[in-house]
Protein backbone atom coordinates (compact mmCIF):
# COMPACT_ATOMS: atom_id res chain seq x y z
CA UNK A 1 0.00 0.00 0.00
CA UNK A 2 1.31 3.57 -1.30
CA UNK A 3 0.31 6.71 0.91
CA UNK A 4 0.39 9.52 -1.17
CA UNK A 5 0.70 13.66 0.43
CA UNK A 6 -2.59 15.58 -0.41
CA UNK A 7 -0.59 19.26 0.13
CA UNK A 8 2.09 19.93 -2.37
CA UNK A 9 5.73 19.93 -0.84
CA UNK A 10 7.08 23.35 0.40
CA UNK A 11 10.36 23.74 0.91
CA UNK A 12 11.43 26.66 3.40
CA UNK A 13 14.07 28.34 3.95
CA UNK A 14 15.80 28.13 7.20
CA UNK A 15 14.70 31.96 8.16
CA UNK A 16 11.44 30.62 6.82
CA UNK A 17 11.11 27.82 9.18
CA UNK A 18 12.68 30.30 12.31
CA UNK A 19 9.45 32.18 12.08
CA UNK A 20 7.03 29.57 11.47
CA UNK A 21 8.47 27.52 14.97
CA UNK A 22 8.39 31.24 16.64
CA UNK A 23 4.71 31.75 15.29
CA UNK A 24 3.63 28.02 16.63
CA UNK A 25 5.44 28.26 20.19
CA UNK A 26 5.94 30.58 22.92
CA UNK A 27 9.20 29.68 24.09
CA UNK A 28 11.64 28.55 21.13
CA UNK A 29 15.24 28.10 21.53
CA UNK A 30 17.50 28.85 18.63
CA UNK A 31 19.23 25.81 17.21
CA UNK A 32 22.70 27.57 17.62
CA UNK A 33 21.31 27.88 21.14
CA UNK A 34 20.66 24.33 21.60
CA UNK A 35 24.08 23.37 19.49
CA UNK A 36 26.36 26.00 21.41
CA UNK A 37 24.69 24.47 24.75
CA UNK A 38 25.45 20.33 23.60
CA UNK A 39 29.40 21.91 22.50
CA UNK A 40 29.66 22.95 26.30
CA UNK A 41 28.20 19.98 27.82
CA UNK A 42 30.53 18.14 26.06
CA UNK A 43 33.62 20.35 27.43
CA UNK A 44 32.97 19.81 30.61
CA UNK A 45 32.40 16.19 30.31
CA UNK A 46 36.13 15.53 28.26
CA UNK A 47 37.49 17.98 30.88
CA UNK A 48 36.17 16.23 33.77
CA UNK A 49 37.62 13.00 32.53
CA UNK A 50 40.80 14.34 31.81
CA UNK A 51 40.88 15.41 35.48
CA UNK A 52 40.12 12.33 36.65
CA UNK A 53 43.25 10.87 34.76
CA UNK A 54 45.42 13.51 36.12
CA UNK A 55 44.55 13.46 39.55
CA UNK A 56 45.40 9.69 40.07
CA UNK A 57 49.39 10.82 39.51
CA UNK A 58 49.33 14.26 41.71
CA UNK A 59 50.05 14.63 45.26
CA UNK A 60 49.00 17.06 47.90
CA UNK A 61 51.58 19.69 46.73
CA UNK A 62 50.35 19.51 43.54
CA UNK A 63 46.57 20.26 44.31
CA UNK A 64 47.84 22.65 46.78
CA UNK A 65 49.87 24.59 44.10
CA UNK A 66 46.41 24.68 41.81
CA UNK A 67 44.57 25.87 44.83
CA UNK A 68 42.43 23.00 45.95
CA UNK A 69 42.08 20.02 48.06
CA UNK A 70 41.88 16.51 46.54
CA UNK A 71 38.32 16.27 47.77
CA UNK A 72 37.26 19.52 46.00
CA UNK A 73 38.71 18.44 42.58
CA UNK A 74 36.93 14.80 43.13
CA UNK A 75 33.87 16.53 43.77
CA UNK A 76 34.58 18.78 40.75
CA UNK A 77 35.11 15.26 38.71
CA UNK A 78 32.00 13.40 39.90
CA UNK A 79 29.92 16.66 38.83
CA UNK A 80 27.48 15.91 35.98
CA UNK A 81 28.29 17.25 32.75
CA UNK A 82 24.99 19.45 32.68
CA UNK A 83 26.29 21.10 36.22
CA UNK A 84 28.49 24.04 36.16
């Protein structure tokens, strides 16, 4: 079985479709919102591992050079990537 479209195909422009979603919606976010915010989660997650792989070779002088305790940079590490 074959389903056909009744409405002839549109195709918008991506300015076109901004307005239409704004039209429909009250609150819209921006797709370079919603790209910019997925770039930063994913900072802070490869950041947070990186930490993690650093902190298993430093000693107290170390974390006490950067300015923090070991349980403040654990804590830091064990932070979900969505937390600041």
């Amino acid at each position: 079985m074959r389903h056909t479209i009744e409405m002839p195909y549109i195709r918008y422009e991506p300015e076109q479709l901004t307005g239409r979603l704004r039209q429909r919606h009250t609150v819209f976010v921006p797709f370079e919102a919603l790209v910019e915010t997925l770039v930063l989660w994913q900072s802070r997650r490869c950041m947070r591992r990186q930490m993690a792989r650093d902190m298993r070779s430093f000693n107290e002088a170390m974390f006490e050079d950067a300015g923090t305790t070991r349980e403040e940079a654990e804590r830091e590490v064990r932070k979900p990537f969505w937390r600041d």
